[in-house]
C-alpha atoms as a PDB file:
ATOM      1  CA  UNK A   1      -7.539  22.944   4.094  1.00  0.00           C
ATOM      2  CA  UNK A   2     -10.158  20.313   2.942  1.00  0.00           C
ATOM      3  CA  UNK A   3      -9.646  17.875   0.168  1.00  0.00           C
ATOM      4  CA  UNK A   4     -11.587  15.528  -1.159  1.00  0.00           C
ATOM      5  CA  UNK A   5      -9.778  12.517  -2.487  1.00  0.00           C
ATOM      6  CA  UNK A   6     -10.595   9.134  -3.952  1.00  0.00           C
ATOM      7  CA  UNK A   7      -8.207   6.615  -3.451  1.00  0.00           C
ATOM      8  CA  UNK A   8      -7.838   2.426  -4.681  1.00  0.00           C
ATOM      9  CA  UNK A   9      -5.401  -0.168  -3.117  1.00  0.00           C
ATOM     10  CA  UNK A  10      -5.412  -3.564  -4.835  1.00  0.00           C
ATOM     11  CA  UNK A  11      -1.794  -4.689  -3.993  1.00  0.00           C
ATOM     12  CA  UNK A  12      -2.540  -7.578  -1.637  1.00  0.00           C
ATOM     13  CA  UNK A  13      -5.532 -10.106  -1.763  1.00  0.00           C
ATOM     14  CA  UNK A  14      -7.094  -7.592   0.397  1.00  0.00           C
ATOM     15  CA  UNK A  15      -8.473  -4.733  -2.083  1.00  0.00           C
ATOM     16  CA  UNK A  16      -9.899  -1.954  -1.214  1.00  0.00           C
ATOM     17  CA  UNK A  17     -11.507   1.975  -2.149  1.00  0.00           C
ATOM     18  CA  UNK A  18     -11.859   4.767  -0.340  1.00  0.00           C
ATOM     19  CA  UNK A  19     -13.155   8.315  -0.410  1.00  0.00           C
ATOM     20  CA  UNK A  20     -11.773  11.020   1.955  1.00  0.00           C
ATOM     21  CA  UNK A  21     -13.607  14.002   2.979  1.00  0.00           C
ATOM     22  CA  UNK A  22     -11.250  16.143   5.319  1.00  0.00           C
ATOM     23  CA  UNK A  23     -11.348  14.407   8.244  1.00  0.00           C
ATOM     24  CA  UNK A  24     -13.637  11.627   7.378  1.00  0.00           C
ATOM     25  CA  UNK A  25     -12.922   9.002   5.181  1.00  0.00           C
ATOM     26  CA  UNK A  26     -15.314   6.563   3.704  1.00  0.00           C
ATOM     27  CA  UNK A  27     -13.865   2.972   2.892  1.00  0.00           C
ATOM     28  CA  UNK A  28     -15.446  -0.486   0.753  1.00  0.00           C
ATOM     29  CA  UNK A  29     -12.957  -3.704   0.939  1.00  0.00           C
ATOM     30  CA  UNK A  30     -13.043  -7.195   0.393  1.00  0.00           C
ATOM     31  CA  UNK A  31     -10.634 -10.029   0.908  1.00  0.00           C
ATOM     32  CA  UNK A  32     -10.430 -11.703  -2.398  1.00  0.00           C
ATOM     33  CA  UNK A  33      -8.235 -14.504  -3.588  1.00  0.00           C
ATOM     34  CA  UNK A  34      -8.353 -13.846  -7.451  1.00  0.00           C
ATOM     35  CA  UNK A  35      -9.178 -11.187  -9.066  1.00  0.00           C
ATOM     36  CA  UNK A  36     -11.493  -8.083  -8.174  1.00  0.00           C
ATOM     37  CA  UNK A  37     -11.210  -6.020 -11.276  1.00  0.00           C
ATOM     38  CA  UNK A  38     -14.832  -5.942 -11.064  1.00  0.00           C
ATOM     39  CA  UNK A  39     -15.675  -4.805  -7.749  1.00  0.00           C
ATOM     40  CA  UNK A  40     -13.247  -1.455  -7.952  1.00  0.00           C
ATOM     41  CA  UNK A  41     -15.700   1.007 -10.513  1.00  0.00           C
ATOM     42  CA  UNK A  42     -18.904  -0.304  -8.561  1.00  0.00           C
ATOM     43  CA  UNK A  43     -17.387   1.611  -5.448  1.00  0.00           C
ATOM     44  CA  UNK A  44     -16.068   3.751  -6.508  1.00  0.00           C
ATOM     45  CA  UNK A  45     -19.759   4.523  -7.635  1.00  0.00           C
ATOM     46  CA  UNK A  46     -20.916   3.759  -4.379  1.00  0.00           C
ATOM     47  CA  UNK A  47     -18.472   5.571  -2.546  1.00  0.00           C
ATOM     48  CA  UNK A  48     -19.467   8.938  -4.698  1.00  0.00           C
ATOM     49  CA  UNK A  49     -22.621   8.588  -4.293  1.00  0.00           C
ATOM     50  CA  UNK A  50     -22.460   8.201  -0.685  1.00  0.00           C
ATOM     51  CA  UNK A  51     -20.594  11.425  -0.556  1.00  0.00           C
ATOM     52  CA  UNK A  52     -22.653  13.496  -2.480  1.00  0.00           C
ATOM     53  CA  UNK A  53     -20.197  14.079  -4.922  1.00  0.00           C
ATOM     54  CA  UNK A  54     -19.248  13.692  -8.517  1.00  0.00           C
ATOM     55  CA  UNK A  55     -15.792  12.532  -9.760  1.00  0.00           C
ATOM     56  CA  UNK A  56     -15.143  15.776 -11.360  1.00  0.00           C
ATOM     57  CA  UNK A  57     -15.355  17.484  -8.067  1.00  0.00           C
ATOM     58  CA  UNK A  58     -12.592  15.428  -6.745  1.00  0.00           C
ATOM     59  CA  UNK A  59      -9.053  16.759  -5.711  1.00  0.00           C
ATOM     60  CA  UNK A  60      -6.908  14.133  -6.953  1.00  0.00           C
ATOM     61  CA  UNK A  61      -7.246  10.254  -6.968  1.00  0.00           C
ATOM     62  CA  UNK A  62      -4.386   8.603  -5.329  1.00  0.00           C
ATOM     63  CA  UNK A  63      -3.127   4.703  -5.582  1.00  0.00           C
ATOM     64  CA  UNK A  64      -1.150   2.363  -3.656  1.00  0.00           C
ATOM     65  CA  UNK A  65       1.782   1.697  -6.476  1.00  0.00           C
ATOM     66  CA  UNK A  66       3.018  -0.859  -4.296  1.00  0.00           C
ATOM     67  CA  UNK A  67       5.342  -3.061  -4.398  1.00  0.00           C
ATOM     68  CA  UNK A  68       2.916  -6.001  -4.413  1.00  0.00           C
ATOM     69  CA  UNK A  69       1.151  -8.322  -6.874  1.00  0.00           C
ATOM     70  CA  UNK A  70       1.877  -7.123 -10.374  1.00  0.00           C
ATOM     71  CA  UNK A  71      -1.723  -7.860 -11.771  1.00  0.00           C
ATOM     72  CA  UNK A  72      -3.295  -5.701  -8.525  1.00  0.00           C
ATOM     73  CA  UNK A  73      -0.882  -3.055  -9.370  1.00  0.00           C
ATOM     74  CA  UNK A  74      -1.792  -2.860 -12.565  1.00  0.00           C
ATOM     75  CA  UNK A  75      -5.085  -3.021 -11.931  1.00  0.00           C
ATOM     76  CA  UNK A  76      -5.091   0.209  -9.297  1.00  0.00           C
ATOM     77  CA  UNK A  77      -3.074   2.429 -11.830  1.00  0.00           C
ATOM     78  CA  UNK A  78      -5.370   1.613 -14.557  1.00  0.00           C
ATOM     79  CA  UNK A  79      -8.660   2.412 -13.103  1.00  0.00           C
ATOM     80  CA  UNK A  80      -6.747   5.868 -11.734  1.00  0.00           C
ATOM     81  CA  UNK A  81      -5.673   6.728 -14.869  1.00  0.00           C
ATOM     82  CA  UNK A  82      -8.564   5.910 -16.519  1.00  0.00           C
ATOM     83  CA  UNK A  83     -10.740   7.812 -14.183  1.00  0.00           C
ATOM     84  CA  UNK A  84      -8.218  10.743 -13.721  1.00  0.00           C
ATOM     85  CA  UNK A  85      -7.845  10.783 -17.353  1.00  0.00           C
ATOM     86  CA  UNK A  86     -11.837  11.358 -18.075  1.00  0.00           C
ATOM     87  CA  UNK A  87     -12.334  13.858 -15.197  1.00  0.00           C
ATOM     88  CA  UNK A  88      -9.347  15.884 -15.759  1.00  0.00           C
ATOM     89  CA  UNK A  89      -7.562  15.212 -11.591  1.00  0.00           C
ATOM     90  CA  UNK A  90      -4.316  14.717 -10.646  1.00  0.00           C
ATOM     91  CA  UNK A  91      -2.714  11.760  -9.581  1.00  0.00           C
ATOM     92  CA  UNK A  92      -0.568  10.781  -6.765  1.00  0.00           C
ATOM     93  CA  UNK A  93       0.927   7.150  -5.979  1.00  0.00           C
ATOM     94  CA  UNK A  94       1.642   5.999  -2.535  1.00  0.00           C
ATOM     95  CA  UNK A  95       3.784   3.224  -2.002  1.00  0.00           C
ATOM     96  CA  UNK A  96       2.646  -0.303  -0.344  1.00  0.00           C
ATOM     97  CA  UNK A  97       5.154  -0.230   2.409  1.00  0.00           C
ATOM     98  CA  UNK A  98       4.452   3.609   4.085  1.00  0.00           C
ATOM     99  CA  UNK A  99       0.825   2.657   4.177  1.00  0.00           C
ATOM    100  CA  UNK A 100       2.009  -0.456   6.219  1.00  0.00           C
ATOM    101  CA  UNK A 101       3.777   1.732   8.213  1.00  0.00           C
ATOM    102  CA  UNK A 102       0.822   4.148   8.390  1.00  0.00           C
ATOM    103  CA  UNK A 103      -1.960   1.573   9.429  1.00  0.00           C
ATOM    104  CA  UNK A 104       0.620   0.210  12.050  1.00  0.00           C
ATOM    105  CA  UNK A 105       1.410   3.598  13.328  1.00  0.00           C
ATOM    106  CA  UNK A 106      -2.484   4.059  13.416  1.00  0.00           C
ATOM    107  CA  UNK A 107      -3.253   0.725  15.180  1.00  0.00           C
ATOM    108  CA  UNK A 108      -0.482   0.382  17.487  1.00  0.00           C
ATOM    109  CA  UNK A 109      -2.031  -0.499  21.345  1.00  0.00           C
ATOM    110  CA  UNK A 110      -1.488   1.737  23.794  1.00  0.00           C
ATOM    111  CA  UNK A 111       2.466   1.480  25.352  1.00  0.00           C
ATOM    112  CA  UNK A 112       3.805   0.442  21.897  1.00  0.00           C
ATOM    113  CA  UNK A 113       6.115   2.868  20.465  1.00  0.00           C
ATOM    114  CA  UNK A 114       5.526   3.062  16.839  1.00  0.00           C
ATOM    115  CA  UNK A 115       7.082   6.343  15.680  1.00  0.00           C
ATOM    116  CA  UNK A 116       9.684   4.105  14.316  1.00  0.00           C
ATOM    117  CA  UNK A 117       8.316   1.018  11.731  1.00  0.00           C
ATOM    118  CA  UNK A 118       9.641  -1.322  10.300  1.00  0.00           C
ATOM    119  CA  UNK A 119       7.833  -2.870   7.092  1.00  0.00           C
ATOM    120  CA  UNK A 120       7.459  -6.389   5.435  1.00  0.00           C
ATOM    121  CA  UNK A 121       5.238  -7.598   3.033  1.00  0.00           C
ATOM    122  CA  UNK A 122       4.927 -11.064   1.438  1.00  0.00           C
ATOM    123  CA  UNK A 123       6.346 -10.810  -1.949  1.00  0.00           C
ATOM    124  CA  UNK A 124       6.250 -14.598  -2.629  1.00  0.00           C
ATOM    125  CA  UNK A 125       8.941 -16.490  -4.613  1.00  0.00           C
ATOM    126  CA  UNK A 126      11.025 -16.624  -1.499  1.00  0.00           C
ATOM    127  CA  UNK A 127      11.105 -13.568  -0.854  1.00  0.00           C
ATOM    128  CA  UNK A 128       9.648 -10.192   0.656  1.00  0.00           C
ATOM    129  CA  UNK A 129       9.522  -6.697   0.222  1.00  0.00           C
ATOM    130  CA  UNK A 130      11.254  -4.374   2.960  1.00  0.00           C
ATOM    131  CA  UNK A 131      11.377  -0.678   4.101  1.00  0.00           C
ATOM    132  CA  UNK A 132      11.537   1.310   7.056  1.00  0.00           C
ATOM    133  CA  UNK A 133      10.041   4.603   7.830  1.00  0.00           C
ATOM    134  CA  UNK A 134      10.200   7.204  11.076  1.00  0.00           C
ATOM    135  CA  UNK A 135       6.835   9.302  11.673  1.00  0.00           C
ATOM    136  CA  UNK A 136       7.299  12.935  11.576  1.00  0.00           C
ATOM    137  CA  UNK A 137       3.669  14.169  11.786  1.00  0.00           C
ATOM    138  CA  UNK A 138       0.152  12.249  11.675  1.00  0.00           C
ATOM    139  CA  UNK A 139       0.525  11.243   8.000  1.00  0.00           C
ATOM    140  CA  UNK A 140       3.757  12.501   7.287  1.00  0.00           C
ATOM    141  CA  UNK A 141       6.578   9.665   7.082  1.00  0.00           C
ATOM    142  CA  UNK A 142      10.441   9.573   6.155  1.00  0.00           C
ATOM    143  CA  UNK A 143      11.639   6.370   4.501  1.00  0.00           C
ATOM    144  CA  UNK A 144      14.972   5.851   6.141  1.00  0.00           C
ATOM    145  CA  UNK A 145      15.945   2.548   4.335  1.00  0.00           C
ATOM    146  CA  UNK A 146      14.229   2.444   0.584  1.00  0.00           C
ATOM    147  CA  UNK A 147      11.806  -0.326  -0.510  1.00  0.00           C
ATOM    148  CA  UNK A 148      13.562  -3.712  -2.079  1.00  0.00           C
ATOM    149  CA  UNK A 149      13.142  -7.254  -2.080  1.00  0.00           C
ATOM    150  CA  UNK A 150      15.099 -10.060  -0.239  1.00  0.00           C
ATOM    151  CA  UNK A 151      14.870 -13.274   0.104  1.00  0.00           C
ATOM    152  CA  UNK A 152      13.612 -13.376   4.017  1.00  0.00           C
ATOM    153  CA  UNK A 153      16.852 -14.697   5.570  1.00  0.00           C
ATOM    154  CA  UNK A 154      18.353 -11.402   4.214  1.00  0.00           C
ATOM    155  CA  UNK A 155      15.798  -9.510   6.167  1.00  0.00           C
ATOM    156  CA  UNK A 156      17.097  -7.601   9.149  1.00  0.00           C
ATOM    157  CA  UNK A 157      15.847  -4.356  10.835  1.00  0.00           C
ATOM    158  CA  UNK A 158      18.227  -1.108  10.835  1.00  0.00           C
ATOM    159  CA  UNK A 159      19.855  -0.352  13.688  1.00  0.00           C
ATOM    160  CA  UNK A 160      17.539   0.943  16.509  1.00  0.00           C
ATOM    161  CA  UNK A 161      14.059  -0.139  18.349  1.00  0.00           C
ATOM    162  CA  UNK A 162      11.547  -0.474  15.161  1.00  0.00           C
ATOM    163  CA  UNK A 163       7.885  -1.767  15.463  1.00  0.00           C
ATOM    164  CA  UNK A 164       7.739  -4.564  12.698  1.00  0.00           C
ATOM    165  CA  UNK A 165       4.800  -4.869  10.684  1.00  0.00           C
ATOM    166  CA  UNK A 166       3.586  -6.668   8.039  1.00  0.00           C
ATOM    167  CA  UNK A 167       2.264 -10.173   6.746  1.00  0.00           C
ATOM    168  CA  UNK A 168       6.009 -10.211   5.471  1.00  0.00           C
ATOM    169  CA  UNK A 169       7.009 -11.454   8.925  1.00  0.00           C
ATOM    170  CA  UNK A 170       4.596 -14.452   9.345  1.00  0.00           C
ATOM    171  CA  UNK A 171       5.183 -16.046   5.491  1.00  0.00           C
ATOM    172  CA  UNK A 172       8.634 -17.687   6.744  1.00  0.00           C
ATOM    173  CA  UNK A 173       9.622 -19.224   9.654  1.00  0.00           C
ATOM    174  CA  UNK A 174      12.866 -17.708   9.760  1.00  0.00           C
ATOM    175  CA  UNK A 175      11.427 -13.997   9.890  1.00  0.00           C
ATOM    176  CA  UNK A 176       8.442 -15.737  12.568  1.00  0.00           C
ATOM    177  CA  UNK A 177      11.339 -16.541  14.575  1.00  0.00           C
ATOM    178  CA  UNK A 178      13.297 -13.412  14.349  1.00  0.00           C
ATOM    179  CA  UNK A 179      10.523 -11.146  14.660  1.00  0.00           C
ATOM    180  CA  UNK A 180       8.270 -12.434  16.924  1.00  0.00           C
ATOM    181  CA  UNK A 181       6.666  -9.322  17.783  1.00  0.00           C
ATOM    182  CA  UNK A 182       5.586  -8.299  14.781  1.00  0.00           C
ATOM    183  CA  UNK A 183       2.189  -7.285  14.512  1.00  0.00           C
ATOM    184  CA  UNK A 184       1.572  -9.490  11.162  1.00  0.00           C
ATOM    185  CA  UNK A 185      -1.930  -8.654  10.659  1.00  0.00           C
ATOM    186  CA  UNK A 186      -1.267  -5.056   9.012  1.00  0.00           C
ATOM    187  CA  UNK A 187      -1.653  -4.261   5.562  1.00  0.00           C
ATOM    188  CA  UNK A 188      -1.519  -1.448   3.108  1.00  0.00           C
ATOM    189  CA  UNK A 189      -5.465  -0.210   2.840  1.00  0.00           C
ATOM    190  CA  UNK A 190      -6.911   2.447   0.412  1.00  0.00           C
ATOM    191  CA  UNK A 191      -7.635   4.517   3.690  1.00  0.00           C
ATOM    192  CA  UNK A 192      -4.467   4.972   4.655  1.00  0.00           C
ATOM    193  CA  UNK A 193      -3.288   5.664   0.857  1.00  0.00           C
ATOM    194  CA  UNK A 194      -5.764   8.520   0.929  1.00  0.00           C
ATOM    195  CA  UNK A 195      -4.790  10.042   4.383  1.00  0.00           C
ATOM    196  CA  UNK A 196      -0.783   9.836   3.117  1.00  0.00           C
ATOM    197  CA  UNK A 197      -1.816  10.999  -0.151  1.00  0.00           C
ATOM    198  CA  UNK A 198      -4.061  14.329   1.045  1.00  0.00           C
ATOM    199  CA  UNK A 199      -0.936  16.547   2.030  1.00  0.00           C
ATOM    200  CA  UNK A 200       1.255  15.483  -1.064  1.00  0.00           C
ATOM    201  CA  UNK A 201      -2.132  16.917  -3.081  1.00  0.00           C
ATOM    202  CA  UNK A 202      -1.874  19.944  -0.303  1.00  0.00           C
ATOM    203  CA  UNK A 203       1.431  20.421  -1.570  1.00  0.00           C
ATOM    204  CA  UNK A 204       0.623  20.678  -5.328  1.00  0.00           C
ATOM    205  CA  UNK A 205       2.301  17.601  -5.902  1.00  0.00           C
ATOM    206  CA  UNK A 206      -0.238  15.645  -7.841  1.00  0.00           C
ATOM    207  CA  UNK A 207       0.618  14.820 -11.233  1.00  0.00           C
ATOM    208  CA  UNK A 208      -1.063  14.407 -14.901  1.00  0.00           C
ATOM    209  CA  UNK A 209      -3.091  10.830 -15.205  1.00  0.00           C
ATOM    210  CA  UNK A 210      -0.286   9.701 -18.065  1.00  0.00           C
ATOM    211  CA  UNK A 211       2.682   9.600 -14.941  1.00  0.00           C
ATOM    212  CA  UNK A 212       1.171   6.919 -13.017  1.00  0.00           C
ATOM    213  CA  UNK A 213       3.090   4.443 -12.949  1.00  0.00           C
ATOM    214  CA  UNK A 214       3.385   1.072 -10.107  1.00  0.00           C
ATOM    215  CA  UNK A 215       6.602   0.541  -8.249  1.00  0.00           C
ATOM    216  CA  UNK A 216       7.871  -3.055  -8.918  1.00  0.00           C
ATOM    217  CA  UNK A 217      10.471  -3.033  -7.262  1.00  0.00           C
ATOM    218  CA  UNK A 218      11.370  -6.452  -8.893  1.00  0.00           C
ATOM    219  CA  UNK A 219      10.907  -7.125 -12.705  1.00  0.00           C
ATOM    220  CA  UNK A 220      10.551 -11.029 -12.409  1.00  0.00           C
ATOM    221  CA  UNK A 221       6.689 -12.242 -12.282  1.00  0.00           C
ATOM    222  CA  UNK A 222       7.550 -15.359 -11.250  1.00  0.00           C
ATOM    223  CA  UNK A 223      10.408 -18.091 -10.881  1.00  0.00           C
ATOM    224  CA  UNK A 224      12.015 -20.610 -13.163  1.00  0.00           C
ATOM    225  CA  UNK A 225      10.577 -24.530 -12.304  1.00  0.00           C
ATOM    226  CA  UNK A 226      14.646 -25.038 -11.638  1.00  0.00           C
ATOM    227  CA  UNK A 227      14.647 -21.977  -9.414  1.00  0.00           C
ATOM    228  CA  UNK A 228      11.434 -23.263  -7.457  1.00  0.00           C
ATOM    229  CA  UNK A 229      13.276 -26.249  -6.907  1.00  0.00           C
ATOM    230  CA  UNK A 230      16.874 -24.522  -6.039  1.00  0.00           C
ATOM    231  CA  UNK A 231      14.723 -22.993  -3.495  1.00  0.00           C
ATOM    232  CA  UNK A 232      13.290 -25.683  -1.912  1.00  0.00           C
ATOM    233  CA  UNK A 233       9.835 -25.654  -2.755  1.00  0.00           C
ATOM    234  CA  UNK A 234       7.053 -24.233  -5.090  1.00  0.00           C
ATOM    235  CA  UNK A 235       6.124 -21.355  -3.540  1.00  0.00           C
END
């Protein structure tokens, strides 16, 4: 069955939209440093427009609630539940980490086994955010250890062969060292929120505008000037 979703990531620096059609998904991005709050409603415009469609003819909107930077968070769930709220969709939020896994899944080169990832995003402060997921159908995955933050000498992969991914692994030298392999240059994306987000919508599992909600994960924005310092540093 056909759906036609929107769907926004802005939990890294790299933000973007997308708009899936079935099997074809149309995408906008843009690496940006600070802010970006006003690039998300112009495509979603485009991206509509594009299409052919209307927001009202939508399935669902779906968001990456992350964990990731609490201001991009913030900003994805807003604009959904703004927009969900004025057309009347449902709304489904698709954490950071399983899109990691999904776009790694996705990209993996031929002979590398990714059934079996292993996620890691930069969470800054010291530390990073963690989960690990198995593949059980194109965009269907089971989270076998749930998403938390550690500092990254913490970090260590369950036991088993997992495919490590994530710009978690090259923001310390500690996880650098210990994961070498890691393909570092995956991140969540708005396409691969949408294409995790279409069967949960399948399912009937969207929910009312007012629900969405980001995954922190961590309530602390940021870290003490004596705990930079306790740390080592000001990152």
């Amino acid at each position: 069955m056909r759906v036609n979703l929107l769907a926004l990531e802005t939990s890294t620096h790299h933000l973007s939209a997308a708009l899936l059609q079935g099997d074809h998904c149309l995408v906008r991005s843009a690496y940006l440093a600070n802010g970006g709050s006003e690039r998300l409603l112009p495509w979603v415009g485009e991206l509509l427009a594009e299409a052919g469609l209307i927001l009202a003819q939508l399935d669902g909107i779906a968001f990456g609630a992350g964990p990731g930077a609490f201001t991009g968070l913030r900003l994805a769930c807003g604009v959904t539940q703004g927009l969900a709220f004025g057309a009347d969709l449902p709304v489904v939020g698709i954490c950071t980490l399983e899109a990691v896994a999904f776009n790694a899944a996705t990209n993996a080169s031929a002979g590398v086994s990714a059934e079996r990832i292993f996620a890691c995003l930069d969470a800054r402060m010291n530390e990073v955010y963690v989960a690990a997921y198995v593949r059980e159908a194109a965009d269907v995955f089971h989270c076998t250890s749930e998403p938390t933050v550690m500092p990254p000498e913490m970090v260590a992969a369950p036991e088993g062969i997992w495919h490590a991914a994530g710009d978690g692994f090259a923001a310390y030298p500690v996880l650098q060292s210990r994961f070498s392999q890691a393909d570092t240059t995956v991140l969540p994306t708005a396409a691969a929120v949408a294409r995790l987000a279409a069967p949960r919508f399948l399912r009937g599992e969207g929910q009312v505008a007012a629900s969405a909600a980001p995954l922190y994960v961590r309530d602390k924005v940021a870290l003490t000037t004596a705990e930079r310092l306790a740390r080592g540093g000001v990152r």
